[in-house]
C-alpha atoms as a PDB file:
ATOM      1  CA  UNK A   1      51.845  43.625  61.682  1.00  0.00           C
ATOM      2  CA  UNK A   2      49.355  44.202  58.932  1.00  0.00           C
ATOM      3  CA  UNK A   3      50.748  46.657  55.876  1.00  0.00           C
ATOM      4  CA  UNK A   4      47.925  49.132  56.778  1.00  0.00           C
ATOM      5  CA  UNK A   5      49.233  49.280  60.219  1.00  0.00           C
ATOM      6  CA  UNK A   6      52.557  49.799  58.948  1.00  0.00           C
ATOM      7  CA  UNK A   7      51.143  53.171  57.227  1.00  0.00           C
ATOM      8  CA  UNK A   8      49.356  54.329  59.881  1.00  0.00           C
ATOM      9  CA  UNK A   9      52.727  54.181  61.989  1.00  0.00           C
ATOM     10  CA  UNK A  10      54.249  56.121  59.295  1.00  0.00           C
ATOM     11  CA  UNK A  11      51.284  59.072  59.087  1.00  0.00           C
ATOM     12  CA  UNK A  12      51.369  59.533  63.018  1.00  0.00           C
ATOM     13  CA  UNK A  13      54.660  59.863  62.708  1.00  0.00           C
ATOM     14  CA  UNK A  14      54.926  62.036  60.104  1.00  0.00           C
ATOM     15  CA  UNK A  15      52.406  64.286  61.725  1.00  0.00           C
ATOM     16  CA  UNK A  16      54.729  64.177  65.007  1.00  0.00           C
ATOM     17  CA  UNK A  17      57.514  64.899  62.672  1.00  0.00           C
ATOM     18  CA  UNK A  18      55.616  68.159  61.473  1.00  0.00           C
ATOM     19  CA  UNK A  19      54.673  69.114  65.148  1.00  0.00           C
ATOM     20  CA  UNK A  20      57.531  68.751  66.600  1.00  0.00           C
ATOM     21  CA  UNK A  21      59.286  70.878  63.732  1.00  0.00           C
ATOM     22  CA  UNK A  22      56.314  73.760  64.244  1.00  0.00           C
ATOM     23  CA  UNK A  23      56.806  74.326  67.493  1.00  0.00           C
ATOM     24  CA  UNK A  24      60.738  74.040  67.399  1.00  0.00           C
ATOM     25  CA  UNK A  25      60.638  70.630  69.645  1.00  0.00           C
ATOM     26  CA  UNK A  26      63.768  68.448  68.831  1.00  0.00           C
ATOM     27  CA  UNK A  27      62.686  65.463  70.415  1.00  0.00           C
ATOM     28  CA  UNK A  28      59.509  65.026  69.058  1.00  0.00           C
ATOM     29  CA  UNK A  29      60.443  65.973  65.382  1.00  0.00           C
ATOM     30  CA  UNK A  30      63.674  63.336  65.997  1.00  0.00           C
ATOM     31  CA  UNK A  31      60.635  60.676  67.540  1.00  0.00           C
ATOM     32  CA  UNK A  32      58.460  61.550  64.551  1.00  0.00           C
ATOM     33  CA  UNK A  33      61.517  60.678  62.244  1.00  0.00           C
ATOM     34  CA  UNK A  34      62.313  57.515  64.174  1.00  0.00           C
ATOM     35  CA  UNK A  35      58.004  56.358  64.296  1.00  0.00           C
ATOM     36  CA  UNK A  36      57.748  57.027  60.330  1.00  0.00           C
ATOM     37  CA  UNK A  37      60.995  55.258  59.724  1.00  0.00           C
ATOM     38  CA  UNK A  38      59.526  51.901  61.833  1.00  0.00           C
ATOM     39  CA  UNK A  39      56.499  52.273  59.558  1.00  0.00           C
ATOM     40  CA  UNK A  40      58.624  51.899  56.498  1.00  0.00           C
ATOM     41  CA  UNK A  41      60.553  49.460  57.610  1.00  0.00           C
ATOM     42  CA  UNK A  42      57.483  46.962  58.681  1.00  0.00           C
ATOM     43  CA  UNK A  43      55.645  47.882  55.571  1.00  0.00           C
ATOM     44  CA  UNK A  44      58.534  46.627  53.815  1.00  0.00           C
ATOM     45  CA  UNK A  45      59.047  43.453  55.681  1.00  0.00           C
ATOM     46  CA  UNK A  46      55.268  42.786  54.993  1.00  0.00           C
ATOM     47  CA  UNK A  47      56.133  42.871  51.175  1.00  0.00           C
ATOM     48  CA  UNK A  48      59.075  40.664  51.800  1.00  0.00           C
ATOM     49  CA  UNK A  49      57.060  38.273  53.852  1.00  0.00           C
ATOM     50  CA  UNK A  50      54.159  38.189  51.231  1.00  0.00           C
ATOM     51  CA  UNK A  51      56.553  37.874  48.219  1.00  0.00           C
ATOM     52  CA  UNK A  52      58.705  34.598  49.891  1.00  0.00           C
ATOM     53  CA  UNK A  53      55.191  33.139  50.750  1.00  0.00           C
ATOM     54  CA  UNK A  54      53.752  33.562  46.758  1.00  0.00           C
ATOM     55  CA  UNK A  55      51.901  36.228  46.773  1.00  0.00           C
ATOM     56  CA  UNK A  56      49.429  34.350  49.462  1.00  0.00           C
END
């Protein structure tokens, strides 16, 4: 998975974070949460991956 894929993970989940919190819905703010934290977490095993390979 591509970094810029990584972000957009972690903007729809944001934005499910923020729904979910405006309209009191647990489960979609906790889904939000848990979609934006994936993001991160591939965006940073991108940078890993491109470090260990030099930069290529």
């Amino acid at each position: 998975m591509g970094k810029a894929k990584a972000k957009a993970k972690q903007v729809k989940g944001k934005l499910k974070e923020s729904a979910g919190s405006a309209t009191g819905d647990k489960r979609m703010e906790a889904e939000g949460r848990a979609e934006k934290l994936t993001g991160k977490i591939q965006e940073s095993a991108e940078k890993a991956r491109k470090n260990l390979s030099g930069g290529r």
